[in-house]
C-alpha atoms as a PDB file:
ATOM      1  CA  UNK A   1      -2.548  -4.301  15.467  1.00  0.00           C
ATOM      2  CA  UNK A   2      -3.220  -0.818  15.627  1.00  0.00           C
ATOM      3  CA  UNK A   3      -5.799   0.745  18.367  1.00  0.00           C
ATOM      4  CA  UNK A   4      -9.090   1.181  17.076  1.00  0.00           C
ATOM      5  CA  UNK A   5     -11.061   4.563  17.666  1.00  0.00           C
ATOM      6  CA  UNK A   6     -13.998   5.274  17.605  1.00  0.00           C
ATOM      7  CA  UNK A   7     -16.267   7.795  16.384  1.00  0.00           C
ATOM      8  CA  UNK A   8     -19.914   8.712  15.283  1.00  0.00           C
ATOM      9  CA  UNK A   9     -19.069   8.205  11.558  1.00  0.00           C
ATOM     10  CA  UNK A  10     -16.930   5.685   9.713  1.00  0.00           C
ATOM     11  CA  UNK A  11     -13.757   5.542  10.803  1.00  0.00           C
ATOM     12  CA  UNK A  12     -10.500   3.376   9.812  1.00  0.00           C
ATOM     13  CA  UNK A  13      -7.231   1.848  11.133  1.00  0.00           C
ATOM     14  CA  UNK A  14      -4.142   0.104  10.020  1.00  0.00           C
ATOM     15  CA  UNK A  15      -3.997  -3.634  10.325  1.00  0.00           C
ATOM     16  CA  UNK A  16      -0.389  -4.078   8.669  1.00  0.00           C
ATOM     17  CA  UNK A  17       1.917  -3.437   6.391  1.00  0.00           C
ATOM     18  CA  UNK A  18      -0.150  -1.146   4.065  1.00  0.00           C
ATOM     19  CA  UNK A  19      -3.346  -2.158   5.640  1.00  0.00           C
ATOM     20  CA  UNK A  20      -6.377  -0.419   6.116  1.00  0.00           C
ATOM     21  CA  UNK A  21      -9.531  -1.064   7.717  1.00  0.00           C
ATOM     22  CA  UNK A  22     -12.860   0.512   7.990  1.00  0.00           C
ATOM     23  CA  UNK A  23     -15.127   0.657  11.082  1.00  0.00           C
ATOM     24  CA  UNK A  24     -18.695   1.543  12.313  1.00  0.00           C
ATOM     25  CA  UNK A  25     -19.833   2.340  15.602  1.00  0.00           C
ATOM     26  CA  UNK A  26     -23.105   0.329  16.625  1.00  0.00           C
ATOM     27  CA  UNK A  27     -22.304  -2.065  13.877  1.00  0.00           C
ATOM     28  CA  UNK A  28     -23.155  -6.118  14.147  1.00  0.00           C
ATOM     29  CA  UNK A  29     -20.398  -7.936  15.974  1.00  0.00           C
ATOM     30  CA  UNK A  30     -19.792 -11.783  16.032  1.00  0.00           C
ATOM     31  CA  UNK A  31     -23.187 -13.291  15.883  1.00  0.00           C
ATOM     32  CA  UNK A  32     -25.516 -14.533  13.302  1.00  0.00           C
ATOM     33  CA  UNK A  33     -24.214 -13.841   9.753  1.00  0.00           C
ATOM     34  CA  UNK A  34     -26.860 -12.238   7.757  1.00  0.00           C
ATOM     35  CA  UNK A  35     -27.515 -13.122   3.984  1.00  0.00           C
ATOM     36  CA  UNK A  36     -27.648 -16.484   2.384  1.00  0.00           C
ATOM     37  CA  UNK A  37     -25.733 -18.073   0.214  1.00  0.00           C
ATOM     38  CA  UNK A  38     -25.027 -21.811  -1.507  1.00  0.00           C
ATOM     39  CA  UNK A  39     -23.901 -24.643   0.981  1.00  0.00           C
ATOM     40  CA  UNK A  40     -20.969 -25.795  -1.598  1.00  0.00           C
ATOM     41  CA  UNK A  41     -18.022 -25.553   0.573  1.00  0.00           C
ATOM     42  CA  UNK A  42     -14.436 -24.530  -1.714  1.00  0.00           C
ATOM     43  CA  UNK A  43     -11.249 -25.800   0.014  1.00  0.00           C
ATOM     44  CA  UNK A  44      -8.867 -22.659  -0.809  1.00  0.00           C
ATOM     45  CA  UNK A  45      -7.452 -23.116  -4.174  1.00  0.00           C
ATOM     46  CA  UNK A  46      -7.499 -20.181  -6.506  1.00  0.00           C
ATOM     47  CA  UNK A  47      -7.107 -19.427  -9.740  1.00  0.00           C
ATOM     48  CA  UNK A  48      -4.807 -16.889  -9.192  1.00  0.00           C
ATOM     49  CA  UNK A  49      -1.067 -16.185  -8.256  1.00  0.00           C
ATOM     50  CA  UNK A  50      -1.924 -15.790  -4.365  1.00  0.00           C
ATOM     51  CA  UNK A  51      -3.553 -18.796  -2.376  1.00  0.00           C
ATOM     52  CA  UNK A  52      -6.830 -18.268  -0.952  1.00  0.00           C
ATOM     53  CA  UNK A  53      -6.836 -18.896   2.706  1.00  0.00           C
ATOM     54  CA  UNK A  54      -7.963 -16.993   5.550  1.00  0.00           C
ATOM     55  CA  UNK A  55      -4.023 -16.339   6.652  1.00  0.00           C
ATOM     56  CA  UNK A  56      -3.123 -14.463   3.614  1.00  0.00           C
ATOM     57  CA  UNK A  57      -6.505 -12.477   3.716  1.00  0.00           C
ATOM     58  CA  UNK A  58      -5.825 -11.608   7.179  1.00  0.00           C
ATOM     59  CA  UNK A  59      -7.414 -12.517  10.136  1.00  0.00           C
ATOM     60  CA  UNK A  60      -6.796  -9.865  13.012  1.00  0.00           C
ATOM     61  CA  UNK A  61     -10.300  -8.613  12.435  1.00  0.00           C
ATOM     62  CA  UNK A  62     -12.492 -11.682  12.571  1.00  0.00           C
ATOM     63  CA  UNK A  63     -13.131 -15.392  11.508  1.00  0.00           C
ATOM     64  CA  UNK A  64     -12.933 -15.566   7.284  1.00  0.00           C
ATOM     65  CA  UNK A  65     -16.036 -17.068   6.045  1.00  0.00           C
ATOM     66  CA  UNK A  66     -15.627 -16.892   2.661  1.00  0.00           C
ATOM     67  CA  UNK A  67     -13.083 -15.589  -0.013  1.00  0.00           C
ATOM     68  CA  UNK A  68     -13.537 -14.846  -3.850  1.00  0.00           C
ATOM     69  CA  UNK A  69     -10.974 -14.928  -6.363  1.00  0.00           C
ATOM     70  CA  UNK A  70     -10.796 -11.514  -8.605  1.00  0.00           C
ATOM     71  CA  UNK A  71      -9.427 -12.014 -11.815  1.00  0.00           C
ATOM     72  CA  UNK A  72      -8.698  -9.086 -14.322  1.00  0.00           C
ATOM     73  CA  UNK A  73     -10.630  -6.829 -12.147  1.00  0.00           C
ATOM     74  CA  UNK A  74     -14.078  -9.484 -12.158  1.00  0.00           C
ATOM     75  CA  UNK A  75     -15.252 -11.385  -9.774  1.00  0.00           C
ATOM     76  CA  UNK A  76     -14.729 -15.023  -9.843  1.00  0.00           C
ATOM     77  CA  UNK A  77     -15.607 -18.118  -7.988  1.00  0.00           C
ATOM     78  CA  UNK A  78     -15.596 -18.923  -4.434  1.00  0.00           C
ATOM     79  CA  UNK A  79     -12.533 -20.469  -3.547  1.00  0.00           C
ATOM     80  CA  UNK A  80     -12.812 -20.497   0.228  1.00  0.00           C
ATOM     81  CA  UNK A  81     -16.003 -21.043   2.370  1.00  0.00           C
ATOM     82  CA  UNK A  82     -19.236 -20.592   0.919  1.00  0.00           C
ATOM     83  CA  UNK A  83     -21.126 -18.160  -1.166  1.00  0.00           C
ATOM     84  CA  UNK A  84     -22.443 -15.334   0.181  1.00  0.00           C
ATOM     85  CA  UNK A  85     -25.034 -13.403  -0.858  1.00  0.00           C
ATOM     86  CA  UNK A  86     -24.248 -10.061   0.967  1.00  0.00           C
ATOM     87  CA  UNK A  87     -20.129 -10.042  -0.138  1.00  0.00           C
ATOM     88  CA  UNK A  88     -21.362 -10.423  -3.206  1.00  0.00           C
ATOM     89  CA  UNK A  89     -23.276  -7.203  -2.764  1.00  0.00           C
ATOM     90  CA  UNK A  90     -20.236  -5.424  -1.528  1.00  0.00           C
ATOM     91  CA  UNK A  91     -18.087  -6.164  -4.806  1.00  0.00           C
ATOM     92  CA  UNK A  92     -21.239  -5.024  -6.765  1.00  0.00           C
ATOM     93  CA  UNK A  93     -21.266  -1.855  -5.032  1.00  0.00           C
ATOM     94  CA  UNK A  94     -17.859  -1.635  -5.979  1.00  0.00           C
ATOM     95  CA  UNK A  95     -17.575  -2.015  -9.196  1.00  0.00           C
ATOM     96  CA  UNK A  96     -20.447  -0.392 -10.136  1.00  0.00           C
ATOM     97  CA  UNK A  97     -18.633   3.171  -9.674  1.00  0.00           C
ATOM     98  CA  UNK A  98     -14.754   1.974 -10.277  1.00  0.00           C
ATOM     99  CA  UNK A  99     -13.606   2.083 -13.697  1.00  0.00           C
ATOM    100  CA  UNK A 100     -12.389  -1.520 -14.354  1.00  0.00           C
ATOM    101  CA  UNK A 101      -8.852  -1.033 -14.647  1.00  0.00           C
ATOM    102  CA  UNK A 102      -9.070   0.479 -10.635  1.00  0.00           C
ATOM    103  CA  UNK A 103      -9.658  -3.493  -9.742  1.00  0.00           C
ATOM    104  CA  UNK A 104      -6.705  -4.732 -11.396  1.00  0.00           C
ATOM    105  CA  UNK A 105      -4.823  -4.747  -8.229  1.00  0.00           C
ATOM    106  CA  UNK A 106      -7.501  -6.988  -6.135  1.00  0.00           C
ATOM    107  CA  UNK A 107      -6.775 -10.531  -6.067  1.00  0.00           C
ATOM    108  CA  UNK A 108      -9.216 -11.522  -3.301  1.00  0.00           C
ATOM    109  CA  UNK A 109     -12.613 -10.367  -2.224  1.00  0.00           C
ATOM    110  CA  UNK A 110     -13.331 -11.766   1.300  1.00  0.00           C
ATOM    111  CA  UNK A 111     -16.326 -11.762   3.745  1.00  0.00           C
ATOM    112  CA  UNK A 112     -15.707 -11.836   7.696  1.00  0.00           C
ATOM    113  CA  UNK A 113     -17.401 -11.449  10.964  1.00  0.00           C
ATOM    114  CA  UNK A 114     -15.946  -9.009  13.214  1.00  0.00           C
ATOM    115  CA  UNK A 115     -14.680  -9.411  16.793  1.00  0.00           C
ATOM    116  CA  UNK A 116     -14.609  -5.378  17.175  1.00  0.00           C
ATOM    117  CA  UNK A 117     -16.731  -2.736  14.715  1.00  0.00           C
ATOM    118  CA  UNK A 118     -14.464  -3.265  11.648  1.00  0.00           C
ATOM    119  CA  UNK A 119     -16.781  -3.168   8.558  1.00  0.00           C
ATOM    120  CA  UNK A 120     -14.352  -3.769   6.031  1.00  0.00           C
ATOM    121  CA  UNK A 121     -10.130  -3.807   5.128  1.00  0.00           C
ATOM    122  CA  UNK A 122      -7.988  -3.800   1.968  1.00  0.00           C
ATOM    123  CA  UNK A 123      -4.739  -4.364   2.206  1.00  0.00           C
ATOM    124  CA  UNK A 124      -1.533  -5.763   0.388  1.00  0.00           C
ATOM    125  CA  UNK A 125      -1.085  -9.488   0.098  1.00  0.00           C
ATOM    126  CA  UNK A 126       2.660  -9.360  -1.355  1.00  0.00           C
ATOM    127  CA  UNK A 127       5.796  -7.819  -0.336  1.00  0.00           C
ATOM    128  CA  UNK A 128       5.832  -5.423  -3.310  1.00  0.00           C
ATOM    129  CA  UNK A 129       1.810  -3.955  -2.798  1.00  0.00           C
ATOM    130  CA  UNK A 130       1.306  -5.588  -6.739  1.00  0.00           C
ATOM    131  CA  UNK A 131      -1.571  -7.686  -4.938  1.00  0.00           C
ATOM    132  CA  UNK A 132      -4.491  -6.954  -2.985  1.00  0.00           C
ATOM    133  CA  UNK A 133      -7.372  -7.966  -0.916  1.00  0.00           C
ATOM    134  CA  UNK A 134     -10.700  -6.314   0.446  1.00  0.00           C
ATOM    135  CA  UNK A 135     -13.179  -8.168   2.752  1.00  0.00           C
ATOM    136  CA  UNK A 136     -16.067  -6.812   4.228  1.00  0.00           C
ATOM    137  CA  UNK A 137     -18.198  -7.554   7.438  1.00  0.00           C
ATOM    138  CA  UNK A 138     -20.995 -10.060   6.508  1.00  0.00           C
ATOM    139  CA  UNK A 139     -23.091  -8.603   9.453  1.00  0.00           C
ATOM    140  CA  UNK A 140     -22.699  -5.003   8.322  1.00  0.00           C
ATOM    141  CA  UNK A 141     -22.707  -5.092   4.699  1.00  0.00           C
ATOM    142  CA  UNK A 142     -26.557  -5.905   4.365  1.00  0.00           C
ATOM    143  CA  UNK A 143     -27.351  -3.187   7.028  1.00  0.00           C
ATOM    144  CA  UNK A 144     -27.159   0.206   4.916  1.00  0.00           C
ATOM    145  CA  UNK A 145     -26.900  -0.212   1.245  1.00  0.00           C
ATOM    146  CA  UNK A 146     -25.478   3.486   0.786  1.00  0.00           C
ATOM    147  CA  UNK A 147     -22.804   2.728   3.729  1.00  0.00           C
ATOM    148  CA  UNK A 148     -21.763   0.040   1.629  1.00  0.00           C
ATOM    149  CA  UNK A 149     -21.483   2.378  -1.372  1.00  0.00           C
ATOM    150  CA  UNK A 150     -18.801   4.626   0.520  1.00  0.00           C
ATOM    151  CA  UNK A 151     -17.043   1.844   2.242  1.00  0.00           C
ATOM    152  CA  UNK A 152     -16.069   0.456  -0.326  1.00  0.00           C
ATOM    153  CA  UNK A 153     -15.009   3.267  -1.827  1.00  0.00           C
ATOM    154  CA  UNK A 154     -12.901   4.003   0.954  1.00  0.00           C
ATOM    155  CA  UNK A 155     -11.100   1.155   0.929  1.00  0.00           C
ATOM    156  CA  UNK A 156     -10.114   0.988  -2.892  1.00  0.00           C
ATOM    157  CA  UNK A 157      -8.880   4.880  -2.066  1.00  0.00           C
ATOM    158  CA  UNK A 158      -6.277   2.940  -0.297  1.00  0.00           C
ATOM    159  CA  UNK A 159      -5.530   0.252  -2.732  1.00  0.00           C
ATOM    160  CA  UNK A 160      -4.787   2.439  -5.202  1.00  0.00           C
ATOM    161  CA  UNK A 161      -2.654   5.383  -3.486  1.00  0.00           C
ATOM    162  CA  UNK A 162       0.020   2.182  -2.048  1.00  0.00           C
ATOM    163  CA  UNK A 163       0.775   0.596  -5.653  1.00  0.00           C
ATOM    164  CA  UNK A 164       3.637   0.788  -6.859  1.00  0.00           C
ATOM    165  CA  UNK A 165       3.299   3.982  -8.841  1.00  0.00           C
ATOM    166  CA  UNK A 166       2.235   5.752  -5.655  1.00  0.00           C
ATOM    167  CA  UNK A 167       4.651   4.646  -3.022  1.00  0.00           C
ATOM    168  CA  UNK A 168       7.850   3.609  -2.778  1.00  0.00           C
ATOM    169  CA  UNK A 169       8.316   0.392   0.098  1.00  0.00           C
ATOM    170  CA  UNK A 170      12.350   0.753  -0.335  1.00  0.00           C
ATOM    171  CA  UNK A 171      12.495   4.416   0.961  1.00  0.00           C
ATOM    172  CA  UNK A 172      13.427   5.110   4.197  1.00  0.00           C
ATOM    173  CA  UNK A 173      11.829   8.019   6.884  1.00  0.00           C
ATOM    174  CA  UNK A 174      15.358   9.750   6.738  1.00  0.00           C
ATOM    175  CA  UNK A 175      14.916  10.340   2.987  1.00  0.00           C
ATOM    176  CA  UNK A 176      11.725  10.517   2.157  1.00  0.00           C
ATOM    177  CA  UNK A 177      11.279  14.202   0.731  1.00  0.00           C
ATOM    178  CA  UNK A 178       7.055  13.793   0.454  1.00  0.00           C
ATOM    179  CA  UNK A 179       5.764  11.374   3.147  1.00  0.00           C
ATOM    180  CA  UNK A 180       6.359   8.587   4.654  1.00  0.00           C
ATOM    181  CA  UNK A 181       3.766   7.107   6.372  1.00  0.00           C
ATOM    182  CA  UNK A 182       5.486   4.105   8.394  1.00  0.00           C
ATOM    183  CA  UNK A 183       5.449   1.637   5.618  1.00  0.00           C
ATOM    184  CA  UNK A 184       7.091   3.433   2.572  1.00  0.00           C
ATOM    185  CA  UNK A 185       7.499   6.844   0.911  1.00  0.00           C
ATOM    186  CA  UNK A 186       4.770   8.559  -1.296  1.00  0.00           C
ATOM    187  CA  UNK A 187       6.147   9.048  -4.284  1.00  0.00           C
ATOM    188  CA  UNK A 188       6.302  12.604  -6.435  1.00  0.00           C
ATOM    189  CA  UNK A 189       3.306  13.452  -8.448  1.00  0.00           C
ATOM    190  CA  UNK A 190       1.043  10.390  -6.821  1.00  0.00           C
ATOM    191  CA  UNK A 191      -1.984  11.143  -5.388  1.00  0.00           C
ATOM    192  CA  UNK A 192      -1.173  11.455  -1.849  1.00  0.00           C
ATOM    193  CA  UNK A 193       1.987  13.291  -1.468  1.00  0.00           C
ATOM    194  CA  UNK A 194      -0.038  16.529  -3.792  1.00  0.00           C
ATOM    195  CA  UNK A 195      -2.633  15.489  -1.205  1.00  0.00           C
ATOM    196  CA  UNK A 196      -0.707  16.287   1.614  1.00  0.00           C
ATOM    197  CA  UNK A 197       1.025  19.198   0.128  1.00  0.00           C
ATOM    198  CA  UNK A 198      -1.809  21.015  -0.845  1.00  0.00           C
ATOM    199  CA  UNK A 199      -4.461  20.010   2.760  1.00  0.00           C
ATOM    200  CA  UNK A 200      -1.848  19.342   5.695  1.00  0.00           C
ATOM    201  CA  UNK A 201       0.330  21.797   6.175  1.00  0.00           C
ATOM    202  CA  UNK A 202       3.798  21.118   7.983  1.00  0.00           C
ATOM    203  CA  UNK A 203       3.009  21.468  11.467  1.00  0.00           C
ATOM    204  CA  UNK A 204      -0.515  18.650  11.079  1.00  0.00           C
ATOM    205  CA  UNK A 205       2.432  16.625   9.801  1.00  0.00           C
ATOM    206  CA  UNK A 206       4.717  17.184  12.512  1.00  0.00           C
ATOM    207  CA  UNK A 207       2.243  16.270  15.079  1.00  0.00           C
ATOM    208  CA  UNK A 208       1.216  12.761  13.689  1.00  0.00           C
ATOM    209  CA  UNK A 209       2.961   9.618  15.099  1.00  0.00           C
ATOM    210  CA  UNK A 210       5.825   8.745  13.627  1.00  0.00           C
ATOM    211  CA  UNK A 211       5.272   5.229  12.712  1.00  0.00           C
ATOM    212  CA  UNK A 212       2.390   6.423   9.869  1.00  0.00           C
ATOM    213  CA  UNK A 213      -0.722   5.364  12.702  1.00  0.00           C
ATOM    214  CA  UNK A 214      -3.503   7.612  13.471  1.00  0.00           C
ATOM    215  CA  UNK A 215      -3.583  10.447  15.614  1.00  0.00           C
ATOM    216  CA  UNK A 216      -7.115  10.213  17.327  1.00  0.00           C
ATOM    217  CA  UNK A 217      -6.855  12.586  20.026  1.00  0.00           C
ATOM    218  CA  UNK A 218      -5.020  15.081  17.630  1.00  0.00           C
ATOM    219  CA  UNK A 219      -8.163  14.617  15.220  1.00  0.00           C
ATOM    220  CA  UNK A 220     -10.362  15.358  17.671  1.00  0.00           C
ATOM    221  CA  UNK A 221      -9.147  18.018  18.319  1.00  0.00           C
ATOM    222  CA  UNK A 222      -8.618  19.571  14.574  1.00  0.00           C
ATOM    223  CA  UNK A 223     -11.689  18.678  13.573  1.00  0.00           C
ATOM    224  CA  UNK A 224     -12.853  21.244  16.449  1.00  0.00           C
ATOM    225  CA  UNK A 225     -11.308  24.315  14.800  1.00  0.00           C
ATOM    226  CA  UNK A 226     -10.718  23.250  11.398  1.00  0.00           C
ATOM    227  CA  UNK A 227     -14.233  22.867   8.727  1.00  0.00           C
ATOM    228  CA  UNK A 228     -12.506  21.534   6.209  1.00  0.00           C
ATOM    229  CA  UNK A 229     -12.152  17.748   7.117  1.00  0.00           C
ATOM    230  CA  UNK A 230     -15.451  14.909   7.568  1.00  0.00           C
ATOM    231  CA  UNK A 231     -15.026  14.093  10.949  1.00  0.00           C
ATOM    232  CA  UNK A 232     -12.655  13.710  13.747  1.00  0.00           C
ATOM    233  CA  UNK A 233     -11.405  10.250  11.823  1.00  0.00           C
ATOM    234  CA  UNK A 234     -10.448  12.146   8.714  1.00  0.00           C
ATOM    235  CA  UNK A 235      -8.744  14.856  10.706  1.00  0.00           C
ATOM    236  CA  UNK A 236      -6.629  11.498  12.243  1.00  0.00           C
ATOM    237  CA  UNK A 237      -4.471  11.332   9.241  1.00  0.00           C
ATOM    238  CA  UNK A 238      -3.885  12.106   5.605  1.00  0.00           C
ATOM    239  CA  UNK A 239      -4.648   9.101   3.945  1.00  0.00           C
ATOM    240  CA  UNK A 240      -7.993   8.759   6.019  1.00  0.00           C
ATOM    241  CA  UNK A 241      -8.737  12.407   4.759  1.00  0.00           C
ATOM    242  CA  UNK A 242      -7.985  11.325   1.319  1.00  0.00           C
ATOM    243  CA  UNK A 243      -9.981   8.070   1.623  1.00  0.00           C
ATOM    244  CA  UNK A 244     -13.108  10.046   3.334  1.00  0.00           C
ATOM    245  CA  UNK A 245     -13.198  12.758   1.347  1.00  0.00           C
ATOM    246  CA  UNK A 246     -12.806  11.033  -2.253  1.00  0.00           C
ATOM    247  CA  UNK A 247     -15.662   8.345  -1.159  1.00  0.00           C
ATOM    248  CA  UNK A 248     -17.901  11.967  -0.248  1.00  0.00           C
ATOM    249  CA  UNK A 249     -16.636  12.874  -3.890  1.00  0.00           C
ATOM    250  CA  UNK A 250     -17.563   9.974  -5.713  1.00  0.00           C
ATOM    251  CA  UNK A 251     -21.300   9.834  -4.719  1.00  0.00           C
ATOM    252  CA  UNK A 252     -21.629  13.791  -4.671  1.00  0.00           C
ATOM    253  CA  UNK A 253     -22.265  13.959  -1.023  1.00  0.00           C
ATOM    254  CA  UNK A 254     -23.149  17.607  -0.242  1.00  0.00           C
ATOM    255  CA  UNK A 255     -20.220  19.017   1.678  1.00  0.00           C
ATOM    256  CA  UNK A 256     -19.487  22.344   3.272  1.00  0.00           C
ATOM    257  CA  UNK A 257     -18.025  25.059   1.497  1.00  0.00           C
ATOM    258  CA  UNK A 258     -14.668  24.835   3.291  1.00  0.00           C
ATOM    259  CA  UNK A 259     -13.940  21.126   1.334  1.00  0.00           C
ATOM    260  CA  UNK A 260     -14.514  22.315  -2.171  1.00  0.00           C
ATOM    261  CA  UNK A 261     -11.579  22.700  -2.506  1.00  0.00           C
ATOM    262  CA  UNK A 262     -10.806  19.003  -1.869  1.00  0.00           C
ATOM    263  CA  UNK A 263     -13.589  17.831  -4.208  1.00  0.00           C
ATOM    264  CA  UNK A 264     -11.768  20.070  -6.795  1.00  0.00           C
ATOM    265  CA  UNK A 265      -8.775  18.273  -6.190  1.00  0.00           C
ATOM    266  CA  UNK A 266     -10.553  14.582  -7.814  1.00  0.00           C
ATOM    267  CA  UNK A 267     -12.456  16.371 -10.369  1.00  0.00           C
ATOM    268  CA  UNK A 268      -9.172  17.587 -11.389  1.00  0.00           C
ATOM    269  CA  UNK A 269      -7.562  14.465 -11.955  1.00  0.00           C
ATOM    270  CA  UNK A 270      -9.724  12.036 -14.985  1.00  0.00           C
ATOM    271  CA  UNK A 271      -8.687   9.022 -13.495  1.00  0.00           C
ATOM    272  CA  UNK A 272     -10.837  10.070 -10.372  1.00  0.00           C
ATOM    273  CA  UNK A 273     -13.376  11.697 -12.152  1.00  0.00           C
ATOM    274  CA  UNK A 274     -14.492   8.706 -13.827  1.00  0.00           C
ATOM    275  CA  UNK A 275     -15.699   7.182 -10.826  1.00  0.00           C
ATOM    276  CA  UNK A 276     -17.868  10.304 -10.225  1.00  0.00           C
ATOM    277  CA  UNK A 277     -19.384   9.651 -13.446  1.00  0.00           C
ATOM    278  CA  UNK A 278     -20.329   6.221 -13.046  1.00  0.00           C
ATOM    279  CA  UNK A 279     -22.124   7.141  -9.934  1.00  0.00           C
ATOM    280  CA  UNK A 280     -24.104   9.409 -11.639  1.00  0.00           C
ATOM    281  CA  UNK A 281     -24.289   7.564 -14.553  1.00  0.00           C
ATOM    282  CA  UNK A 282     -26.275   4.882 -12.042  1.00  0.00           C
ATOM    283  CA  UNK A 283     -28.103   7.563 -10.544  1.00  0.00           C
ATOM    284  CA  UNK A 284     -26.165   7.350  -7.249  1.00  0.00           C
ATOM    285  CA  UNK A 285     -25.062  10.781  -6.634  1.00  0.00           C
ATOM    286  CA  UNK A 286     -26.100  12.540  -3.356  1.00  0.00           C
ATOM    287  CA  UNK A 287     -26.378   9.196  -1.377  1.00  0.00           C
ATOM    288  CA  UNK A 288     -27.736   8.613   2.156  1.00  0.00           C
ATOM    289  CA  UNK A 289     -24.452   9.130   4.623  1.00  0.00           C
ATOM    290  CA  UNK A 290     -23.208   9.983   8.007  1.00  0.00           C
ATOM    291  CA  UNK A 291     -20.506  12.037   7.344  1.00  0.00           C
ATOM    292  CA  UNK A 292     -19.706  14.124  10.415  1.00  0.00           C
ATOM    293  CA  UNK A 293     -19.263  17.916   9.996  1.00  0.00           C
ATOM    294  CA  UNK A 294     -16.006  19.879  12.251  1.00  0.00           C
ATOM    295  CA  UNK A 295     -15.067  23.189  12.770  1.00  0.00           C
END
């Protein structure tokens, strides 16, 4: 597992192959698990083509509680654990800004409590990134409704820049011609590799670690001299940028001058628009945040 940083905002790290994981300093660790839920225990079968146990949802982060089957981008039954009230919450979040077809790709929604100040993951749950989960931290979730909002956000940013259509898992480092970032090549034309060629320039690149983790000291230190990132985490690496900066796009965070360019980037593209409208259309635009500000 990758080292965790931290920072005054959100931040994020990888877990695995294709993993990613979001984190909040100050958050609840291990300890009483807020919001209720029904007592009726499932046993881990699920209606779908993955099985629903706390090994395939991952459990680096913290003890699974409870894991929901998604099927055709709605959320099902409990088929691990119990219901609970505040995961629930999470995927409601979610899907009230993501157009539906953006949750075709979930399989299972899972809640957790963490051992460090993770607040939520996605991350594949097949070898060919067809199949995902996200979880979220039962402690956390309940604590800031508009945290919530951008988490989860976050975290389908990277479910849908590692499908299929956006990176290839066969390439290798040698010939990858966009970027590879440790786990497979972005792909030409996806969403990431115009990222990174139009907001990381070749020598950013050249300084991150090889092996596709973050660079915290080197995002520290960009996000000193360089205004167009949201904190020191998003200066850490170009998916993190992505991820920050499209969950600041999607609820119409006020930003500095310096990343208009970036929100022009998703209003640009429909498929990324439309979750901008759906925020506005439920009146969520210019949400609560802690977004921190560099250069």
């Amino acid at each position: 597992m990758s080292v965790l940083i931290a920072s005054l905002g959100r931040v994020a790290f990888r877990l695995g192959p294709a993993v990613a994981a979001l984190a909040l300093v100050g958050c609840s660790t291990v300890g009483d698990v807020v919001g209720g839920g029904s007592d009726e225990s499932a046993d881990g079968e699920s209606g779908t083509a993955v099985d629903c146990l706390p090994i395939v949802v991952g459990e680096d982060t913290g003890d699974i509680f409870v894991i929901y089957e998604v099927i055709n981008g709605q959320l099902g039954d409990v088929c691990f654990g119990r219901q609970r009230n505040v995961v629930e919450d999470g995927w409601d979040a979610l899907a009230e800004v993501a157009p539906p077809e953006q949750l075709d790709h979930i399989d299972l929604f899972a809640g957790f409590t963490s051992i460090d100040t993770t607040v939520a993951f996605a991350g594949p749950i097949d070898d060919d990134n067809e199949r995902f989960v996200m979880a979220v931290d039962l402690n956390s979730a309940g604590a800031d409704a508009d945290e919530l909002r951008l988490t989860m956000a976050h975290e389908l940013a990277h479910v849908f820049t590692q499908t299929p259509d956006q990176l290839d898992l066969d390439a290798r480092l040698a010939t990858c011609e966009t970027y590879y970032n440790g786990f497979g090549c972005f792909l030409e034309g996806s969403f990431m590799a115009d990222w990174i060629e139009q907001f990381w320039s070749e020598e950013q690149l050249a300084s991150l670690p090889i092996k596709g983790t973050i660079d915290e000291e080197g995002g520290e230190e960009r996000c000193v001299i360089d205004p167009t990132v949201l904190g020191a985490y998003s200066a850490s690496h170009p998916e993190e940028d992505f991820a920050e900066s499209f969950s600041a796009y999607v609820f119409g965070v006020e930003v500095p001058p310096a990343l208009e360019p970036k929100m022009a980037f998703f209003d640009a593209r429909p498929e990324l628009a439309a979750f901008a409208d759906r925020a506005a259309a439920a009146d969520r635009e210019g949400i609560d945040n802690n977004f921190d500000r560099c250069g």
